[in-house]
Protein backbone atom coordinates (compact mmCIF):
# COMPACT_ATOMS: atom_id res chain seq x y z
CA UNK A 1 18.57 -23.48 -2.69
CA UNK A 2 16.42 -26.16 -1.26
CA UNK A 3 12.55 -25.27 -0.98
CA UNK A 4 12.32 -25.84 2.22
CA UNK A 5 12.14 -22.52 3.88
CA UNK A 6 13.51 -23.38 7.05
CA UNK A 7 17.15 -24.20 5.15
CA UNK A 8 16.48 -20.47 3.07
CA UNK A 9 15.81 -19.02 6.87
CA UNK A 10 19.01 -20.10 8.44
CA UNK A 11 21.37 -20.12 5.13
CA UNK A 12 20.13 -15.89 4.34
CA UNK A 13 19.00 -15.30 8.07
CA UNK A 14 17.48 -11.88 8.68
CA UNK A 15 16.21 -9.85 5.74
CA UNK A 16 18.78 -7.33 4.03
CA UNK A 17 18.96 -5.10 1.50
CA UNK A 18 20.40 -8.01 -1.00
CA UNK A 19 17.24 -9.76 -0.87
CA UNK A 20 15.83 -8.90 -3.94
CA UNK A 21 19.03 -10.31 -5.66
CA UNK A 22 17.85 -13.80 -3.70
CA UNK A 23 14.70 -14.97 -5.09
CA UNK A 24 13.89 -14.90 -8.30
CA UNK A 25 11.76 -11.72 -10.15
CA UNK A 26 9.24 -10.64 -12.66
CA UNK A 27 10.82 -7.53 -14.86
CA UNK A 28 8.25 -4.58 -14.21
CA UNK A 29 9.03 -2.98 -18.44
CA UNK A 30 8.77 1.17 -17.99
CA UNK A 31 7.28 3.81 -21.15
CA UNK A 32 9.57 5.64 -22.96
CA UNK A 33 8.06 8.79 -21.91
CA UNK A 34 10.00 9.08 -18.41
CA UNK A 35 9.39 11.77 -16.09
CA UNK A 36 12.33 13.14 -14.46
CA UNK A 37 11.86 15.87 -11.00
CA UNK A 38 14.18 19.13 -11.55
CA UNK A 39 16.74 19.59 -9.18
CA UNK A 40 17.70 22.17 -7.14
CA UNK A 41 20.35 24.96 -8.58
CA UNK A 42 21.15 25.80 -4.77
CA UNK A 43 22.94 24.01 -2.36
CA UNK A 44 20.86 23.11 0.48
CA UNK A 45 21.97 22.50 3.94
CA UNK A 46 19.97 20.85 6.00
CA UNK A 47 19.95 20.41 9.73
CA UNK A 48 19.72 17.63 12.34
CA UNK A 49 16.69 18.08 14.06
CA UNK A 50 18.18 19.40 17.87
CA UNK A 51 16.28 16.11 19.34
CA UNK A 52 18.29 13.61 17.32
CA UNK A 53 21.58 14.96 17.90
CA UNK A 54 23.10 12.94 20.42
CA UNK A 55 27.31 13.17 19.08
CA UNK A 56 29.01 15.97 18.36
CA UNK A 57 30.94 14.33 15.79
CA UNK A 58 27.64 13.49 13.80
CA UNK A 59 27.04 17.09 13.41
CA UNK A 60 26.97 16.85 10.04
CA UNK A 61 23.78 15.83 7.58
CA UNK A 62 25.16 13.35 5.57
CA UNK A 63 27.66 11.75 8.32
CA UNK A 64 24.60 11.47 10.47
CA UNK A 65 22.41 9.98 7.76
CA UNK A 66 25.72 7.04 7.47
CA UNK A 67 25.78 6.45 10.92
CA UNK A 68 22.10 5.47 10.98
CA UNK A 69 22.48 3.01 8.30
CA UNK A 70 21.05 4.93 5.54
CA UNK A 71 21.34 4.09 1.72
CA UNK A 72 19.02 6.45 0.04
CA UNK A 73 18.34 9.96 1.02
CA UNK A 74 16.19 11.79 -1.06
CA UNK A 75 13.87 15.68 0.01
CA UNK A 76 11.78 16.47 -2.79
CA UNK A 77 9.88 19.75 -2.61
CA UNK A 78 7.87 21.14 -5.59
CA UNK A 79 8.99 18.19 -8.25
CA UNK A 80 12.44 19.93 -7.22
CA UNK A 81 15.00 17.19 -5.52
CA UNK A 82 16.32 19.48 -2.63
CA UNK A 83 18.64 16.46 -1.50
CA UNK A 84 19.80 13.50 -2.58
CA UNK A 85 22.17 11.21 -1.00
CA UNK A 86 23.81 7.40 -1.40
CA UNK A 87 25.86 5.01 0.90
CA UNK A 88 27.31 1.82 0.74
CA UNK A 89 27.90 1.43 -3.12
CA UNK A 90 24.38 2.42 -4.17
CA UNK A 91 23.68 4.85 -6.19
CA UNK A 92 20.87 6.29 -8.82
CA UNK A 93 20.36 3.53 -10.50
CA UNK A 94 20.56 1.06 -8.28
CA UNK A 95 17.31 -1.18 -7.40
CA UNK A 96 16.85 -1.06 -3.96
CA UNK A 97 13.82 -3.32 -1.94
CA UNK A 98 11.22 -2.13 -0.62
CA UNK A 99 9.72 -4.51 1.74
CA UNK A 100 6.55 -3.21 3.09
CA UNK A 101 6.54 0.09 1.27
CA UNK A 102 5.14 -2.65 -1.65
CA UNK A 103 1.75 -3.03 0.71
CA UNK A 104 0.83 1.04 -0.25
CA UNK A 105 1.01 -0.27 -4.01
CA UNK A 106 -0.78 -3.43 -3.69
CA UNK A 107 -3.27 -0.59 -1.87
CA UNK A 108 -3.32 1.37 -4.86
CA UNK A 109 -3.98 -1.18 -7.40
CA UNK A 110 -6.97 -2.55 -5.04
CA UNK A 111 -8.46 1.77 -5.70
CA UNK A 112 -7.91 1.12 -9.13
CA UNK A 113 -9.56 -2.09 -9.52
CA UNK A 114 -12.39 -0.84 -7.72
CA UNK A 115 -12.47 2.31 -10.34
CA UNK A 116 -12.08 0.16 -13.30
CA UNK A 117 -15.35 -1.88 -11.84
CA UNK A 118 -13.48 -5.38 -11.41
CA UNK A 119 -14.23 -5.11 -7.39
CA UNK A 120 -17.97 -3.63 -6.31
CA UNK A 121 -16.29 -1.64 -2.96
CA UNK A 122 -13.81 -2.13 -0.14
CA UNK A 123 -16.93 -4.18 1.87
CA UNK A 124 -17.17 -6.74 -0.81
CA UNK A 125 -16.83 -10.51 0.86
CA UNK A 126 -12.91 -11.93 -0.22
CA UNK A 127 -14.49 -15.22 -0.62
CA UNK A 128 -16.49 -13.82 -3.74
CA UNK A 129 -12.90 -13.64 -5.26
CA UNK A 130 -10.95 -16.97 -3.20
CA UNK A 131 -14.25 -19.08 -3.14
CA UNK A 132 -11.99 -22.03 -1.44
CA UNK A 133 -11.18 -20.26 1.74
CA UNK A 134 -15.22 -20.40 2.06
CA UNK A 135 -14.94 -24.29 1.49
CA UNK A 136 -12.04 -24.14 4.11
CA UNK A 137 -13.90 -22.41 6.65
CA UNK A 138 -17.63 -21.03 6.18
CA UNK A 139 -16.47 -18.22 8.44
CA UNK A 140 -13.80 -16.33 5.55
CA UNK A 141 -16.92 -15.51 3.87
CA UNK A 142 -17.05 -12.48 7.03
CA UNK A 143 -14.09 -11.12 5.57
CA UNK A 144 -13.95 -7.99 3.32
CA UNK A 145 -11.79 -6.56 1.88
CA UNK A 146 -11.76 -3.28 3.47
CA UNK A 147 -10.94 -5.95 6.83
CA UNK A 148 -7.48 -6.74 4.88
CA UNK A 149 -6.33 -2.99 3.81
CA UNK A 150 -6.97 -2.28 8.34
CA UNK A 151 -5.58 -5.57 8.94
CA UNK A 152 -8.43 -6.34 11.17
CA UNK A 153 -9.29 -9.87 9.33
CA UNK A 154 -9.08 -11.59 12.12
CA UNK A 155 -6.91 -14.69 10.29
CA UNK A 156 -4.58 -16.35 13.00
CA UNK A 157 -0.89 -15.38 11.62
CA UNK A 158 2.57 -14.68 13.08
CA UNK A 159 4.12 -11.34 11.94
CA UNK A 160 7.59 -12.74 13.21
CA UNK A 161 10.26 -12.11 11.76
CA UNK A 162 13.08 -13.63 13.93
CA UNK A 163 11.48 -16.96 14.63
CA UNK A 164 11.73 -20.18 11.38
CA UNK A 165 8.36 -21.56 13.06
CA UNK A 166 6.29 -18.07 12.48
CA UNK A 167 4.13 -17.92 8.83
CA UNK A 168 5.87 -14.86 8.34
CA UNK A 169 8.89 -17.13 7.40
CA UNK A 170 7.46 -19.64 5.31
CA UNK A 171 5.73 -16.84 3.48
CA UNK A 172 9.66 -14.99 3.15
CA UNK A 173 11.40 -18.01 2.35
CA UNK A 174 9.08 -20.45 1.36
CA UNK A 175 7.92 -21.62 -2.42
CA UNK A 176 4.38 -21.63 -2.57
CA UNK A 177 2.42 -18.93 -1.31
CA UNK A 178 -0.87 -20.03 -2.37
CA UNK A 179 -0.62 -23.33 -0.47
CA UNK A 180 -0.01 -21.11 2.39
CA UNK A 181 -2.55 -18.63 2.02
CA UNK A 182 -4.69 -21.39 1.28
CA UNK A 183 -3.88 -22.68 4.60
CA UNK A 184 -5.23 -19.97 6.48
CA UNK A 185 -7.17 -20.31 9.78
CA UNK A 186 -9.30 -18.11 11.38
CA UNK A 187 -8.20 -16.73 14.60
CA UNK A 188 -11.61 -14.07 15.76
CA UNK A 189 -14.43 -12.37 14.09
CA UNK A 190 -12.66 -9.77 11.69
CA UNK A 191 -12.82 -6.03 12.99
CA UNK A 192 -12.49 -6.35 16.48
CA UNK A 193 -8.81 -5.55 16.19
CA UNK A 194 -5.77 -4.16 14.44
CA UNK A 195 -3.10 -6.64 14.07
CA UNK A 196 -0.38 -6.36 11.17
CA UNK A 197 -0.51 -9.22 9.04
CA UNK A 198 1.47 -9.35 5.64
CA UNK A 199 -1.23 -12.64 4.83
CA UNK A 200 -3.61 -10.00 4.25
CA UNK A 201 -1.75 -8.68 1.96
CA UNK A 202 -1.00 -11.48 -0.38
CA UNK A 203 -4.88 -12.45 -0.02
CA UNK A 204 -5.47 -9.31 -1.88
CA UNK A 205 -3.02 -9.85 -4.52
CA UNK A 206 -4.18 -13.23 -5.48
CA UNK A 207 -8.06 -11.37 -5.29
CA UNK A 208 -6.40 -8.54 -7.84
CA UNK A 209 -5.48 -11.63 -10.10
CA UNK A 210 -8.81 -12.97 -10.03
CA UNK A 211 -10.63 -10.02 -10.16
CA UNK A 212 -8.97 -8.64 -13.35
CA UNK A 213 -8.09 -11.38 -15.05
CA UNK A 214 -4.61 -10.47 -15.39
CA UNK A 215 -1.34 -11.78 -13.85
CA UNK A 216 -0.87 -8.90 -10.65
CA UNK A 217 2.97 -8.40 -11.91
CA UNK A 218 0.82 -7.09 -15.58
CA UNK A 219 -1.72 -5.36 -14.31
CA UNK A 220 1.03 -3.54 -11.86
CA UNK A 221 3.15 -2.33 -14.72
CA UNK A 222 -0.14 -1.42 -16.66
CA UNK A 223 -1.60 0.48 -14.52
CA UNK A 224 0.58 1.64 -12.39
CA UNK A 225 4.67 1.73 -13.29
CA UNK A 226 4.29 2.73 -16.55
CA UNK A 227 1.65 6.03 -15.98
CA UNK A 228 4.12 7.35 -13.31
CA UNK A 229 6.66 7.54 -16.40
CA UNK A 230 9.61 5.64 -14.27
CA UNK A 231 12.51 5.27 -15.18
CA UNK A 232 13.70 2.26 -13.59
CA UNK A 233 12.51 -1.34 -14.89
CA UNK A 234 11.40 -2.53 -11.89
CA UNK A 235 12.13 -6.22 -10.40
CA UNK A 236 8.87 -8.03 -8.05
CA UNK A 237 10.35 -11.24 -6.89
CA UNK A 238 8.40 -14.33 -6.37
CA UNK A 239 8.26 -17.46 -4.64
CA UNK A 240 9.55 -20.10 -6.40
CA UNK A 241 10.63 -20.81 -10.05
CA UNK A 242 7.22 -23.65 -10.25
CA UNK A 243 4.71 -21.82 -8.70
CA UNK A 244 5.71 -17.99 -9.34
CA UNK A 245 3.38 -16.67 -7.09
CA UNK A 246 4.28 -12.68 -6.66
CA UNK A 247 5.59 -11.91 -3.26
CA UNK A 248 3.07 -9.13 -3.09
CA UNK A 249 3.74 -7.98 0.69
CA UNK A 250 7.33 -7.02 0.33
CA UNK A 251 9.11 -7.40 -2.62
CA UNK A 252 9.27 -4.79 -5.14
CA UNK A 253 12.62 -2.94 -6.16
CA UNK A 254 13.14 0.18 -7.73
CA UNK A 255 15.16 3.24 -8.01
CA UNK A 256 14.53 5.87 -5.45
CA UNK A 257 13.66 8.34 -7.85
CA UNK A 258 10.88 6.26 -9.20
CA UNK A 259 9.98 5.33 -5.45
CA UNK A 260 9.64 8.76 -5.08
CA UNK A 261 7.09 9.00 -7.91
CA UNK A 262 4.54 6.86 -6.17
CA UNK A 263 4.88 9.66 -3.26
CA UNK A 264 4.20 11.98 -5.87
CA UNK A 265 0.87 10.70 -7.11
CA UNK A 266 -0.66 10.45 -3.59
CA UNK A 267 0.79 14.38 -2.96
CA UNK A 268 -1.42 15.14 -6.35
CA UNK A 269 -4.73 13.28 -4.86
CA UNK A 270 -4.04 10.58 -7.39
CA UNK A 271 -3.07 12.30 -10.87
CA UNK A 272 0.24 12.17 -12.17
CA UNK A 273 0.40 15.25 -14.51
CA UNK A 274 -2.77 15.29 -16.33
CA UNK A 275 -3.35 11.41 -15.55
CA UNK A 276 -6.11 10.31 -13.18
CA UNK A 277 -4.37 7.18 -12.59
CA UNK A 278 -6.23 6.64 -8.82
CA UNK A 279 -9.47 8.47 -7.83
CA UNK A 280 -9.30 11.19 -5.87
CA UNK A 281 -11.78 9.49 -3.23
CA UNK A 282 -9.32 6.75 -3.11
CA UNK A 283 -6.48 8.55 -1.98
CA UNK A 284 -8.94 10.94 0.37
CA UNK A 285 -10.04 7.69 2.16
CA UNK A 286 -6.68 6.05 2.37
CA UNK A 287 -4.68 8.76 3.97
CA UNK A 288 -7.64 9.42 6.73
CA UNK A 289 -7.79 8.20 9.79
CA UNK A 290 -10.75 5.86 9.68
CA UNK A 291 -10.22 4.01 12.91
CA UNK A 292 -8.30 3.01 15.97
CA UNK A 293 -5.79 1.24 14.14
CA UNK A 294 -2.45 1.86 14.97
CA UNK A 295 1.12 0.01 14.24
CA UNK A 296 3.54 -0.69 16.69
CA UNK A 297 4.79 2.93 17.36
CA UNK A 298 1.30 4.27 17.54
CA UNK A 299 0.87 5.90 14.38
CA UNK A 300 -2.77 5.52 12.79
CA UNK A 301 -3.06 3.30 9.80
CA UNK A 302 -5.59 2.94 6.88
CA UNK A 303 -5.49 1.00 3.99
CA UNK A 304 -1.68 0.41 4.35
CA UNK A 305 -0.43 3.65 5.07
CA UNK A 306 0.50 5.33 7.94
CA UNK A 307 -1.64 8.42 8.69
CA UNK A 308 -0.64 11.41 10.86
CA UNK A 309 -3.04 13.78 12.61
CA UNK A 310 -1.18 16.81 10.69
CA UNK A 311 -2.49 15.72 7.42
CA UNK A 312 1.33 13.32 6.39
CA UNK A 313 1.28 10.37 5.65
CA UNK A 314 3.79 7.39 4.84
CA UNK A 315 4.66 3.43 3.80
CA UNK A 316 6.94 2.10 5.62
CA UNK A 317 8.85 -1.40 5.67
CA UNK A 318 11.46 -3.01 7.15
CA UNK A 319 15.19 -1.82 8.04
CA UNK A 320 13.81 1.73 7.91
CA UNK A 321 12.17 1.66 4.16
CA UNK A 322 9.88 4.78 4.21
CA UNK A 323 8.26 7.09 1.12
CA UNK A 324 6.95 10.27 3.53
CA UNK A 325 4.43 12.72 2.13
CA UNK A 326 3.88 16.15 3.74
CA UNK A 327 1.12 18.01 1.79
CA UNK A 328 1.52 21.18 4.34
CA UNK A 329 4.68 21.79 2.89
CA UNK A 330 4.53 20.07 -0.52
CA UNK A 331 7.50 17.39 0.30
CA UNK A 332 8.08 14.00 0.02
CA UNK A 333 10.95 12.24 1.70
CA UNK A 334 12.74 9.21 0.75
CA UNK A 335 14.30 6.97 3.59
CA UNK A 336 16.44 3.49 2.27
CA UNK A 337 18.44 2.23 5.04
CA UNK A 338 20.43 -1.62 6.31
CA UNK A 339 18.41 -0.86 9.26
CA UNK A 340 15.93 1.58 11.29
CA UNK A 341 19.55 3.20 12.65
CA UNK A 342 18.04 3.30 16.02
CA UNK A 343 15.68 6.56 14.51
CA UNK A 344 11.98 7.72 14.44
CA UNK A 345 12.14 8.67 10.80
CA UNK A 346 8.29 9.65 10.76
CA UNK A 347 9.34 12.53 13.83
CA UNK A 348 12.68 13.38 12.04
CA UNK A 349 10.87 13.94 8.53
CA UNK A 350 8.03 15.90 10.32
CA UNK A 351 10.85 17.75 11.39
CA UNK A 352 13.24 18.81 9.00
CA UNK A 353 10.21 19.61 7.43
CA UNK A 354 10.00 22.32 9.90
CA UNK A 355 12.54 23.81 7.93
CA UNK A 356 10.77 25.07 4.93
């Protein structure tokens, strides 16, 4: 395909769940210790919450969850797998992309750096890190990086997806994302607002690189992938075959299962059997709300998750991607879909959580 991302825009259009077959990808290796959750020896039938049911002939679970464009299905409930259910040729194994649901990791490997002593806190200037930004524009230096994980930087960028003139489409489609982020311009003082930005994002990738030394596709599978004993080996496209910049703000695909994993470690405060792999204070101050920022459909957010005032929390990305945690009730849900399916999935896992 041509580099120019305006020719990738209109030739591959809106995102899908193909994309990670599209650009190209680092290979995220797994451990050959694998951890694998039980499942169930009972059938379990679960309901359609009374508020979603709108046709009779949709009565049933998994009809209903094929008629709102899901792919993956998956209700995990004391490392048991209640439920799990695939559409549209995808099954177990396949790799499936998670868009945005790839910010919560980038989140978690920021925690870890800042364990491990590469990055003094979350209020630490980005500029110490991307000391050209600074040479760009004095005022980048006002940026922390606790500004990024609230997306209240401040940095003028378009979060449009249906538009070829909005960043958010030369960052999809284009080929060098550090010329773009590099590029940057400063739109208002940082945290004087929320506004969803997936520049922020890739700024704190490139600061991961820099901060540990190591490429962020590395450090990912070193401290991360491999201690939650997937099973998968993962894919994390890129930009462009020269450059091979990560695509840090959307592009990781897995299994479900191993999805599923990362839902698991947060549930467990960080520790993934009897491995601290994230502090505890990490994941305490990530799934809090810490301020008035809120996404589109009102739900708090902190350090790229979405926080609920009954103690859940969830990523969430594009066409409907979602890994749901529900510490109440020990669950974690697993939402793939083509598209949202017209559906609150945050209300409909709070409520067929109801149900246990």
């Amino acid at each position: 395909m041509s580099s120019c991302h305006f020719v990738r825009y209109f030739y591959w259009n809106y995102a899908g769940i193909d994309d990670g077959k599209k650009f190209p990808a680092f290979t995220i290796e797994n451990q050959n210790k694998v951890f694998d959750f039980k499942h169930s020896s009972k059938n379990i039938e679960l309901i359609i919450p009374e508020k979603f049911i709108s046709d009779e002939e949709n009565i049933k679970f998994d009809s209903f969850l094929e008629t709102h464009e899901t792919i993956a299905f998956l209700v995990i409930k004391d490392d048991t797998i209640l439920y799990e259910k695939y559409f549209s040729d995808i099954d177990e194994k396949s790799l499936l992309i998670s868009f945005s649901v790839a910010k919560s990791f980038i989140s978690a490997l920021i925690g870890i750096a800042i364990d491990e002593g590469f990055i003094i806190n979350v209020h630490q200037p980005i500029t110490d890190f991307l000391p050209k930004l600074k040479e760009k524009d004095v005022r980048f230096s006002n940026i922390t990086i606790d500004h990024l994980l609230n997306m209240r930087s401040g940095i003028k960028f378009s979060e449009e997806y249906n538009s070829p003139f909005a960043l958010m489409a030369k960052f999809y489609y284009g080929t060098n994302l550090k010329k773009y982020v590099y590029n940057l311009k400063i739109e208002k003082a940082p945290d004087l607002e929320y506004k969803y930005q997936s520049a922020n994002t890739q700024i704190l990738s490139m600061i991961i690189e820099e901060a540990t030394g190591k490429q962020f596709y590395k450090y990912f599978e070193e401290k991360l992938w491999k201690p939650l004993q997937t099973k998968s080996i993962a894919k994390w496209n890129y930009d462009s075959e020269k450059n091979k910049t990560i695509k840090a703000f959307c592009c990781l695909n897995a299994t479900a299962r191993d999805f599923a994993k990362f839902g698991r470690l947060y549930l467990n405060k960080g520790k993934f059997n009897d491995n601290q792999i994230i502090s505890k204070d990490w994941v305490n101050s990530s799934t809090t709300i810490m301020n008035d920022s809120r996404d589109s459909q009102n739900y708090p957010y902190t350090y790229y998750w979405r926080v609920k005032e009954d103690g859940a929390f969830f990523a969430k990305g594009i066409l409907g991607q979602y890994i749901y945690v529900y510490p109440e009730k020990n669950l974690i849900f697993l939402r793939f879909g083509k598209s949202y399916g017209d559906i609150d999935w945050a209300e409909f896992f709070e409520k067929i959580g109801s149900q246990f």
